[in-house]
PDB file of N, CA and C in Angstrom:
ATOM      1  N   UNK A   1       6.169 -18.957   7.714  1.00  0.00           N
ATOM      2  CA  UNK A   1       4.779 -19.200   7.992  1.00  0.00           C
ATOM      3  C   UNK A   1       4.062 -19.766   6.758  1.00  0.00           C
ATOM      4  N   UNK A   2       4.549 -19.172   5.700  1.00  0.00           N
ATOM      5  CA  UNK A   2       3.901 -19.854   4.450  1.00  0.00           C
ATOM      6  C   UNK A   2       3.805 -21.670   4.194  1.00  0.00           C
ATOM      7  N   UNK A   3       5.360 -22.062   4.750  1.00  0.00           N
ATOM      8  CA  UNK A   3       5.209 -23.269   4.525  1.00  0.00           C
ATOM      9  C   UNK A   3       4.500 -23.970   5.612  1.00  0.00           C
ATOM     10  N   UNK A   4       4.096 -23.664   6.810  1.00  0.00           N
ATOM     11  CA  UNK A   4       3.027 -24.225   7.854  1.00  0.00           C
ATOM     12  C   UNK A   4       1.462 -24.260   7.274  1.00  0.00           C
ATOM     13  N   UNK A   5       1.128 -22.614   6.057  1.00  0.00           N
ATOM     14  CA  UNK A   5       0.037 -23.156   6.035  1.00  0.00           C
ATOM     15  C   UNK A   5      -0.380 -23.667   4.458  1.00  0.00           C
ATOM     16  N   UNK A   6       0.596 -24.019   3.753  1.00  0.00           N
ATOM     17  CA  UNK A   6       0.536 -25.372   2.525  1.00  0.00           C
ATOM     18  C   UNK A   6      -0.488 -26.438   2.839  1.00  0.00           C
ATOM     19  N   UNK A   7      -1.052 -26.705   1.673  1.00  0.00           N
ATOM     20  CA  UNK A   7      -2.180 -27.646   1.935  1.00  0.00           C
ATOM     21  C   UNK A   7      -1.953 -29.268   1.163  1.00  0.00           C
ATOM     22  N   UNK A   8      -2.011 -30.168   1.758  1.00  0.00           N
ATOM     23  CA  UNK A   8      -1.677 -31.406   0.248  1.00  0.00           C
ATOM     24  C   UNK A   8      -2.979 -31.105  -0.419  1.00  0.00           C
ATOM     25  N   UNK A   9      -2.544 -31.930  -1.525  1.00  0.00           N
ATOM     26  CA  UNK A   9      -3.638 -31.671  -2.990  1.00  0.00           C
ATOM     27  C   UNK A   9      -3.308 -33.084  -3.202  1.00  0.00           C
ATOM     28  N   UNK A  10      -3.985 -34.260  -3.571  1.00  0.00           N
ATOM     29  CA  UNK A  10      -3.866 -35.696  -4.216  1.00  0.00           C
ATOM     30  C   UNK A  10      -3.950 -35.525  -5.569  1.00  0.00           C
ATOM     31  N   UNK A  11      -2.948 -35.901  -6.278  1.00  0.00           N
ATOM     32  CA  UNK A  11      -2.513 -35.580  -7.527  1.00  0.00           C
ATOM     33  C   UNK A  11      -2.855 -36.880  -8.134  1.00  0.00           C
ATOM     34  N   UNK A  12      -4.218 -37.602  -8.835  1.00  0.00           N
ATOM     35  CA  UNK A  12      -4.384 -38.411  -9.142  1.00  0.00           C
ATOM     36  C   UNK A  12      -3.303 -38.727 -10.769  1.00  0.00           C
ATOM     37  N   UNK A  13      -3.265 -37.645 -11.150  1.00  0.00           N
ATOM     38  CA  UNK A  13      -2.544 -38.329 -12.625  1.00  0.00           C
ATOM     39  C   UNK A  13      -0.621 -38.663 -12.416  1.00  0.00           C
ATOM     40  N   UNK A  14      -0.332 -37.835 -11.368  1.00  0.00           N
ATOM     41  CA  UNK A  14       0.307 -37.916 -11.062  1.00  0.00           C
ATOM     42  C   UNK A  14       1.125 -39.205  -9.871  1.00  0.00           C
ATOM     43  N   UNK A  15      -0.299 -39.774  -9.394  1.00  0.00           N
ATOM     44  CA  UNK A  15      -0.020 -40.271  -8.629  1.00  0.00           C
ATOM     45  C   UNK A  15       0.487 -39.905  -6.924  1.00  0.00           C
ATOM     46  N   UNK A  16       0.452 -38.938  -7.195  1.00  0.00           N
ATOM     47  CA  UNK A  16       1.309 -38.609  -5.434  1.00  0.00           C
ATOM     48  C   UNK A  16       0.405 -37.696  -4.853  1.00  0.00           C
ATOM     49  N   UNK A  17       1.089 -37.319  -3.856  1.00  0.00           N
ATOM     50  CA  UNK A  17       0.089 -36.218  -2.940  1.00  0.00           C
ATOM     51  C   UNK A  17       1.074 -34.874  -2.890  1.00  0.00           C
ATOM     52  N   UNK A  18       0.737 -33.413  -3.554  1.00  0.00           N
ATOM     53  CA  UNK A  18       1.281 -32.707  -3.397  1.00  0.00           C
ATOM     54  C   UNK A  18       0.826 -31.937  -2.728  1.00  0.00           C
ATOM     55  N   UNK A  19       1.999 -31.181  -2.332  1.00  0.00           N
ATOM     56  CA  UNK A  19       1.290 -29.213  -1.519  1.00  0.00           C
ATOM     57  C   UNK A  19       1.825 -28.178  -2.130  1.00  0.00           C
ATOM     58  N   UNK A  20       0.353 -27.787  -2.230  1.00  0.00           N
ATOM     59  CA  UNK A  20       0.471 -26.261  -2.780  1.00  0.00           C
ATOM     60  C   UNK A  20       0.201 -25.354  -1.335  1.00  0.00           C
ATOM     61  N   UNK A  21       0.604 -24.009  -1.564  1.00  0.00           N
ATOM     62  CA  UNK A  21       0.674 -22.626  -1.324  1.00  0.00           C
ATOM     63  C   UNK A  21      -0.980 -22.336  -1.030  1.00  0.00           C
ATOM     64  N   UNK A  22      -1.239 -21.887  -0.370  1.00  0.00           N
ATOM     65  CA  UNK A  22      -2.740 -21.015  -0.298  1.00  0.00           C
ATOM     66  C   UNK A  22      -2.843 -19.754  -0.814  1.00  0.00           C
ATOM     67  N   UNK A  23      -4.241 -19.370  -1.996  1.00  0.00           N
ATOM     68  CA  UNK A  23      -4.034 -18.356  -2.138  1.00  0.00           C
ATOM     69  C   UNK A  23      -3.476 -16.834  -1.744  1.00  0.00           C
ATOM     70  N   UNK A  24      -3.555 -16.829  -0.632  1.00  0.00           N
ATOM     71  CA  UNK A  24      -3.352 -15.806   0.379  1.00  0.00           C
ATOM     72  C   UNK A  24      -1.075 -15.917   0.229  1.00  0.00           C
ATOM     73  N   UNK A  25      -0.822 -16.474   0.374  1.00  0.00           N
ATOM     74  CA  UNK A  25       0.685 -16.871  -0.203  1.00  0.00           C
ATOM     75  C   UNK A  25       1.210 -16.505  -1.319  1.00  0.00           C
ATOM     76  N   UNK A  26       0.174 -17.072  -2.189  1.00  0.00           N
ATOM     77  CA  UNK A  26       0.529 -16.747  -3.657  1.00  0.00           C
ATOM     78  C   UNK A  26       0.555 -14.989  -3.874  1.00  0.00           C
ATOM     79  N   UNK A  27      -0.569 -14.231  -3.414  1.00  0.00           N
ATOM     80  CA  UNK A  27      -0.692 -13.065  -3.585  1.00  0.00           C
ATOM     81  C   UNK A  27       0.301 -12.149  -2.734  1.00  0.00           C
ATOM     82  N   UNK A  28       0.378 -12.579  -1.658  1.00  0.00           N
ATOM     83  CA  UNK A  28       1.733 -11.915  -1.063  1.00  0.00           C
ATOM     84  C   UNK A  28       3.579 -12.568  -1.492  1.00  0.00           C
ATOM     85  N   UNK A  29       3.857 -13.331  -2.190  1.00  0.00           N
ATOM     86  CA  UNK A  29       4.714 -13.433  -2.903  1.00  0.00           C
ATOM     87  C   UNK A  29       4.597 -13.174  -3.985  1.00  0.00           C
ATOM     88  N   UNK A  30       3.474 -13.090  -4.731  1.00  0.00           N
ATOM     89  CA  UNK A  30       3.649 -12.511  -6.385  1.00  0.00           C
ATOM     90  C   UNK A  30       4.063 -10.501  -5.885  1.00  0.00           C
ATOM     91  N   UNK A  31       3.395 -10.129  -5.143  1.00  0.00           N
ATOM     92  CA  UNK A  31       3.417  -8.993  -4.721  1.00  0.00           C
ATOM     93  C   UNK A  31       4.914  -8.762  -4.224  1.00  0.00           C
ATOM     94  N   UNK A  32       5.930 -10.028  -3.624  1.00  0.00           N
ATOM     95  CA  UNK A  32       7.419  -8.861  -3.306  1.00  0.00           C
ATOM     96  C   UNK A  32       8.090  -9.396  -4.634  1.00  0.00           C
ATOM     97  N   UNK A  33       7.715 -10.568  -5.241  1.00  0.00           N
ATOM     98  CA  UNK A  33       8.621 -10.622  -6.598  1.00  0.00           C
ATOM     99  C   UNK A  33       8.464  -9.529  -7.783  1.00  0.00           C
ATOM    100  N   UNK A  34       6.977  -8.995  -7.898  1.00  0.00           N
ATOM    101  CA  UNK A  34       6.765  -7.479  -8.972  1.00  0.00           C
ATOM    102  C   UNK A  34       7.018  -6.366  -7.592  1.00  0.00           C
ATOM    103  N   UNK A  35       6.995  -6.111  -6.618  1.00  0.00           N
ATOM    104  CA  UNK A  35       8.366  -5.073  -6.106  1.00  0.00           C
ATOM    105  C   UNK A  35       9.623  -5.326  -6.324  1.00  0.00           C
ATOM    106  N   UNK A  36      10.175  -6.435  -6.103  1.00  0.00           N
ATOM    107  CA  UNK A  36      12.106  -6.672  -6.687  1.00  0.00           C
ATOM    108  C   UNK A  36      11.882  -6.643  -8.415  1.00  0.00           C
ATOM    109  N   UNK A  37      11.241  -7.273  -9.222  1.00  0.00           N
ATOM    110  CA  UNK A  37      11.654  -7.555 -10.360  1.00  0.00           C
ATOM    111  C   UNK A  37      11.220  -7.427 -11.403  1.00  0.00           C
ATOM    112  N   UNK A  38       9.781  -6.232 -10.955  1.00  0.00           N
ATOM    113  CA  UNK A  38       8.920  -5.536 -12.018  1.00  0.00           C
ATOM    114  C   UNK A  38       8.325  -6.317 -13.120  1.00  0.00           C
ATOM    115  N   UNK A  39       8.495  -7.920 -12.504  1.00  0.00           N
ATOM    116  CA  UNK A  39       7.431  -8.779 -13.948  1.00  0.00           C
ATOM    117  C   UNK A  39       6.173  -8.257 -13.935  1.00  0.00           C
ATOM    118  N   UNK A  40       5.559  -7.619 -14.959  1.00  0.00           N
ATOM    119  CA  UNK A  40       4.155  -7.622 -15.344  1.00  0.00           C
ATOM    120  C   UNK A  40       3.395  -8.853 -14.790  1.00  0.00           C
ATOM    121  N   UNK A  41       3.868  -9.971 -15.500  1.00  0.00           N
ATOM    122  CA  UNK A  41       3.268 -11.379 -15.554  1.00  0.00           C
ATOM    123  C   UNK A  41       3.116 -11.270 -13.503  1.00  0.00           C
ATOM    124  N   UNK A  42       3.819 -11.099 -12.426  1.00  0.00           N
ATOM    125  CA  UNK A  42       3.285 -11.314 -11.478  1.00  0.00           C
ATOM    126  C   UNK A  42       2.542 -10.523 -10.874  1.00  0.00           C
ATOM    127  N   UNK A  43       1.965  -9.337 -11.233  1.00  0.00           N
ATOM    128  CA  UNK A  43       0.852  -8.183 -10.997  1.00  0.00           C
ATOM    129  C   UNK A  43       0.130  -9.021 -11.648  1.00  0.00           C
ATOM    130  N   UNK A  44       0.037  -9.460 -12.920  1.00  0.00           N
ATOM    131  CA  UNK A  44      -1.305 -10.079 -13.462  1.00  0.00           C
ATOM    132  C   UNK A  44      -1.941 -11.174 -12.644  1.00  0.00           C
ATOM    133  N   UNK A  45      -0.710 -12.032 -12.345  1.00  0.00           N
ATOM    134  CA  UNK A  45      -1.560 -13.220 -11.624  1.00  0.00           C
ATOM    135  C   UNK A  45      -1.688 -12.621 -10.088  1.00  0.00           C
ATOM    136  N   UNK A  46      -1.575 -11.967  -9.591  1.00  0.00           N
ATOM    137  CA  UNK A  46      -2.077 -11.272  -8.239  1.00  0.00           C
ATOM    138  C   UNK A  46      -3.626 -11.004  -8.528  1.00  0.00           C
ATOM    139  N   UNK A  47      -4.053  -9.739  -9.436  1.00  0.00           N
ATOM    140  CA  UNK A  47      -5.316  -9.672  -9.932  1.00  0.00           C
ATOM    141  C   UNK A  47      -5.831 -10.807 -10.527  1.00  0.00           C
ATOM    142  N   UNK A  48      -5.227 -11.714 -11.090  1.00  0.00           N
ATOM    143  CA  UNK A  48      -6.698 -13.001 -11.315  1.00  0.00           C
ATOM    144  C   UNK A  48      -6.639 -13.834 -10.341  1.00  0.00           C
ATOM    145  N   UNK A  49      -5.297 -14.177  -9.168  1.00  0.00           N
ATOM    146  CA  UNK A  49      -6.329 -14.667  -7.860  1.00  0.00           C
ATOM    147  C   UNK A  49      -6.877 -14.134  -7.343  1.00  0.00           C
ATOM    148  N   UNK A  50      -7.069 -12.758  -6.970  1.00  0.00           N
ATOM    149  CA  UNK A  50      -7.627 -12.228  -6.453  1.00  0.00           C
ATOM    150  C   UNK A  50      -9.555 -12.477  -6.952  1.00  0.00           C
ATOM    151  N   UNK A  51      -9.297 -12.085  -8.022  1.00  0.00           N
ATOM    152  CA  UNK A  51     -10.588 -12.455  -9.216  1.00  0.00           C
ATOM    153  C   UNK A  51     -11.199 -13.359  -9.121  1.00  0.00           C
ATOM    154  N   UNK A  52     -10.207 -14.867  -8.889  1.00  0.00           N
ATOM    155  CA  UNK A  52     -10.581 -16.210  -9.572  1.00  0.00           C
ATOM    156  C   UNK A  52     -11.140 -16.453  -7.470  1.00  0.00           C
ATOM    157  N   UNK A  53     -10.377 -16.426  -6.739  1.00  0.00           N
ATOM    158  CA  UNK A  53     -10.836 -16.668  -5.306  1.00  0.00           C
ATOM    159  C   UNK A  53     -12.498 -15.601  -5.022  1.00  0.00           C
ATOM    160  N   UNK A  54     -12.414 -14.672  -5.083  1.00  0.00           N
ATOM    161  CA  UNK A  54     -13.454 -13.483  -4.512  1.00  0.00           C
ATOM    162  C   UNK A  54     -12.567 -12.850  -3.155  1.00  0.00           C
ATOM    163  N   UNK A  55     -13.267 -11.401  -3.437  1.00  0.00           N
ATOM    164  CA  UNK A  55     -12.832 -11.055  -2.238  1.00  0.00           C
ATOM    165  C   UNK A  55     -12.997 -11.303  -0.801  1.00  0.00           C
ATOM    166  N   UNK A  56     -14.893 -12.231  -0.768  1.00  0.00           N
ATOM    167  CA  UNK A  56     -15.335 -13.021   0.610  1.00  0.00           C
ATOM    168  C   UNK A  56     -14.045 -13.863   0.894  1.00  0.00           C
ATOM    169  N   UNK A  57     -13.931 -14.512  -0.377  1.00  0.00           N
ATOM    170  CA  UNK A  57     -13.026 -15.929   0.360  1.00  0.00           C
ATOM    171  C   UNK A  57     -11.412 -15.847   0.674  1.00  0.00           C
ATOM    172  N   UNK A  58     -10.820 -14.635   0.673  1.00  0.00           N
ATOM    173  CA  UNK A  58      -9.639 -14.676   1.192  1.00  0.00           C
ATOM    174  C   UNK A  58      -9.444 -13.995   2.512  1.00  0.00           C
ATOM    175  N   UNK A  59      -8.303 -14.548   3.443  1.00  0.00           N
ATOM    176  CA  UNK A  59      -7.848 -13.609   4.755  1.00  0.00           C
ATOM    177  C   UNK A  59      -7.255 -12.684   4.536  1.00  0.00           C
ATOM    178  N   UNK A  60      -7.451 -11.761   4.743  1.00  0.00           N
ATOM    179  CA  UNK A  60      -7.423 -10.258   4.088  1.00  0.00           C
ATOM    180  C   UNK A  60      -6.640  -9.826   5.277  1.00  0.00           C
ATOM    181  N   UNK A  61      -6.796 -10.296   6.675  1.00  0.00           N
ATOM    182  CA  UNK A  61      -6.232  -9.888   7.549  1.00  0.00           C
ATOM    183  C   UNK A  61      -4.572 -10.149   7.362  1.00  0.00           C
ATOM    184  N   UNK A  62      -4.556 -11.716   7.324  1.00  0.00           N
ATOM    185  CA  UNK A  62      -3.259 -12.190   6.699  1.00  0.00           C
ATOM    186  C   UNK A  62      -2.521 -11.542   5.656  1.00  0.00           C
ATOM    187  N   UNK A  63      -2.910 -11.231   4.556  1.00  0.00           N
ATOM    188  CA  UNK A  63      -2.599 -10.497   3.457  1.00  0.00           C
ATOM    189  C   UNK A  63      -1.971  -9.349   3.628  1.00  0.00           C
ATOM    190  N   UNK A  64      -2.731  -8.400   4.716  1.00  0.00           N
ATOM    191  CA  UNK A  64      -2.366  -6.954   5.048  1.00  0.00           C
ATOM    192  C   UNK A  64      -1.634  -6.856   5.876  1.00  0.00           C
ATOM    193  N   UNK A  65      -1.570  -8.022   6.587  1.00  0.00           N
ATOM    194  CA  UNK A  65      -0.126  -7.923   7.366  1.00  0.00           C
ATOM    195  C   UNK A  65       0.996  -8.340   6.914  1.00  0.00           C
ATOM    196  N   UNK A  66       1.645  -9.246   6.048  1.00  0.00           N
ATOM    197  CA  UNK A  66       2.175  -9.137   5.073  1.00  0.00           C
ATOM    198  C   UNK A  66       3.042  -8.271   3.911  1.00  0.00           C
ATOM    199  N   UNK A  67       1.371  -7.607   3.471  1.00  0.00           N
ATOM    200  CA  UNK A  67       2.124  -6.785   2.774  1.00  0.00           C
ATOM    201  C   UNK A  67       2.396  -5.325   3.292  1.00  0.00           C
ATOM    202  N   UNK A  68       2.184  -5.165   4.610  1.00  0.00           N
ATOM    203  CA  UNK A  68       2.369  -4.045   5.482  1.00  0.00           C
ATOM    204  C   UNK A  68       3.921  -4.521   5.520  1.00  0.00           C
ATOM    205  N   UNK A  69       4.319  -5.628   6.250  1.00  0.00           N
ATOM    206  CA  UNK A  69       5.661  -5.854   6.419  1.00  0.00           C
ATOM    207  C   UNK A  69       6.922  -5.728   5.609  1.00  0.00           C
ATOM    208  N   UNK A  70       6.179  -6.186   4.097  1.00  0.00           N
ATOM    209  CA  UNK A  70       7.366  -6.519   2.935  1.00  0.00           C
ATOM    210  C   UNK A  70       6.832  -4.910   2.121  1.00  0.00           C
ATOM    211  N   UNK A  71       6.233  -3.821   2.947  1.00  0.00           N
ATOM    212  CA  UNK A  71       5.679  -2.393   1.788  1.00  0.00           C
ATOM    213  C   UNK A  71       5.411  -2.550   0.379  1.00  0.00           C
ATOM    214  N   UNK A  72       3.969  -3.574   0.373  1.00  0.00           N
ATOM    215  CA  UNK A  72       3.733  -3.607  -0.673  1.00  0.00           C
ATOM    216  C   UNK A  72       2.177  -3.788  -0.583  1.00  0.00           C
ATOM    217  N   UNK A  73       1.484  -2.862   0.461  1.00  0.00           N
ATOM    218  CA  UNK A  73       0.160  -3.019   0.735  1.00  0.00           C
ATOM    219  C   UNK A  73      -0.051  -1.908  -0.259  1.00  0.00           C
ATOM    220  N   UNK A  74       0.244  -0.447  -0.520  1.00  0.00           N
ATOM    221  CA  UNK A  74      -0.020   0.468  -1.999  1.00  0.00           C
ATOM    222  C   UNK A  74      -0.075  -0.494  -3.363  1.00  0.00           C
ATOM    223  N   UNK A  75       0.767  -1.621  -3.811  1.00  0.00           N
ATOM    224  CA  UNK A  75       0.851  -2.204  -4.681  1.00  0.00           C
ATOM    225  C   UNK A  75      -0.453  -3.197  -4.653  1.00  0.00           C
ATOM    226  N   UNK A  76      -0.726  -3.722  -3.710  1.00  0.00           N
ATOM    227  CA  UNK A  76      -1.570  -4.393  -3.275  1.00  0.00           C
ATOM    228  C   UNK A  76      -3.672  -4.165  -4.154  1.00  0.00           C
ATOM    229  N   UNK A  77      -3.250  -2.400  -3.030  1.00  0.00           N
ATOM    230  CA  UNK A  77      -4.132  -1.625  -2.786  1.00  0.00           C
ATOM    231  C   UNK A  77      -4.910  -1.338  -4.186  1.00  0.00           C
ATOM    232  N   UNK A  78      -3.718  -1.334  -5.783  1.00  0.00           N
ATOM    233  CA  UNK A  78      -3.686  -0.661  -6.739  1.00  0.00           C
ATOM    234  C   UNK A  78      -4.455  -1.900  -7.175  1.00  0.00           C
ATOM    235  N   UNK A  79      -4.061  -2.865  -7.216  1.00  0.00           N
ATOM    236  CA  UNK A  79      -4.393  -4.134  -7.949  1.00  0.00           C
ATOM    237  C   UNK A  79      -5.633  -4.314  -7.842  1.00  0.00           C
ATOM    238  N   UNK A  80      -6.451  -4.471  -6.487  1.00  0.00           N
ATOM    239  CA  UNK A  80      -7.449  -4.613  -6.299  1.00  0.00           C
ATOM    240  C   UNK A  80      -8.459  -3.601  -7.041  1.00  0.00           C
ATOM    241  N   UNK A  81      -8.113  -2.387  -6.721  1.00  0.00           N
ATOM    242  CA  UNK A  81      -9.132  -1.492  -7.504  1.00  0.00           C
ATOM    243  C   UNK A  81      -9.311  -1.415  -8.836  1.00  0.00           C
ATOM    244  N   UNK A  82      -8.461  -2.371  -9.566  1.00  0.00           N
ATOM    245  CA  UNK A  82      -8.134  -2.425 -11.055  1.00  0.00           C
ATOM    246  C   UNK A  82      -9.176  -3.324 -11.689  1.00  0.00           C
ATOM    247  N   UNK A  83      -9.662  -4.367 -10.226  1.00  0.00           N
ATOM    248  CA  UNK A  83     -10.374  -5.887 -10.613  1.00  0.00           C
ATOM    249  C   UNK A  83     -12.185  -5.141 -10.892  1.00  0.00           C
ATOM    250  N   UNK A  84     -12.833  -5.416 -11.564  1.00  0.00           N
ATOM    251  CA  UNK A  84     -13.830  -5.122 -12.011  1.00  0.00           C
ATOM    252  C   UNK A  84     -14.543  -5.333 -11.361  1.00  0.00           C
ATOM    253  N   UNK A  85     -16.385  -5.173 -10.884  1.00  0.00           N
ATOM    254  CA  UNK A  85     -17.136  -5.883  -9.922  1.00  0.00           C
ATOM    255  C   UNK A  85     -17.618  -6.937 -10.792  1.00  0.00           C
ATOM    256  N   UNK A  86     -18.589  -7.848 -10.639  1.00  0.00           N
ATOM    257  CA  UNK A  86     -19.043  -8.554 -11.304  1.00  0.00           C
ATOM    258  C   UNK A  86     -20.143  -8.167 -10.469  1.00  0.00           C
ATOM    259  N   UNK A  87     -21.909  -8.151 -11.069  1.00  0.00           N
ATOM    260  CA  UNK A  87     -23.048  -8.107 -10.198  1.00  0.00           C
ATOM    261  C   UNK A  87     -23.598  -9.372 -10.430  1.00  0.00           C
TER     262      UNK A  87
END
């Protein structure tokens, strides 16, 4: 499902048209690679997309089903409460 919902990006320096991942992707694969392989580095970048998107702007529904599936909605759960508010 991830690769259905990839988005192109026009890569002007590059010249081409690439696709990236949607946030919502990124955070549920950084999330089963730090369950298999305990990188720090992919808990971190979970909490700064999370950060850098807001919590309005992601499908949260998507997300939690996900990480309900691959048991990594507690890991999930932890991350988020870690992210600071901003007022």
């Amino acid at each position: 499902m991830r690769f259905e919902r990839r988005r192109p990006f026009p890569s002007q320096q590059l010249s081409i048209r690439a696709v990236i991942p949607t946030a919502e992707d990124v955070i549920v694969m950084k999330l089963r690679w730090f369950a298999l392989a305990k990188r720090g580095k992919d808990r971190d970048d979970v909490r700064d997309v999370i950060a850098v998107q807001g919590d309005e702007s992601l499908d949260w529904d998507y997300i939690h089903h996900w990480t309900a599936e691959h048991g990594t909605r507690t890991l999930l759960d932890e991350i988020r409460a870690s992210i600071p508010t901003i007022p």
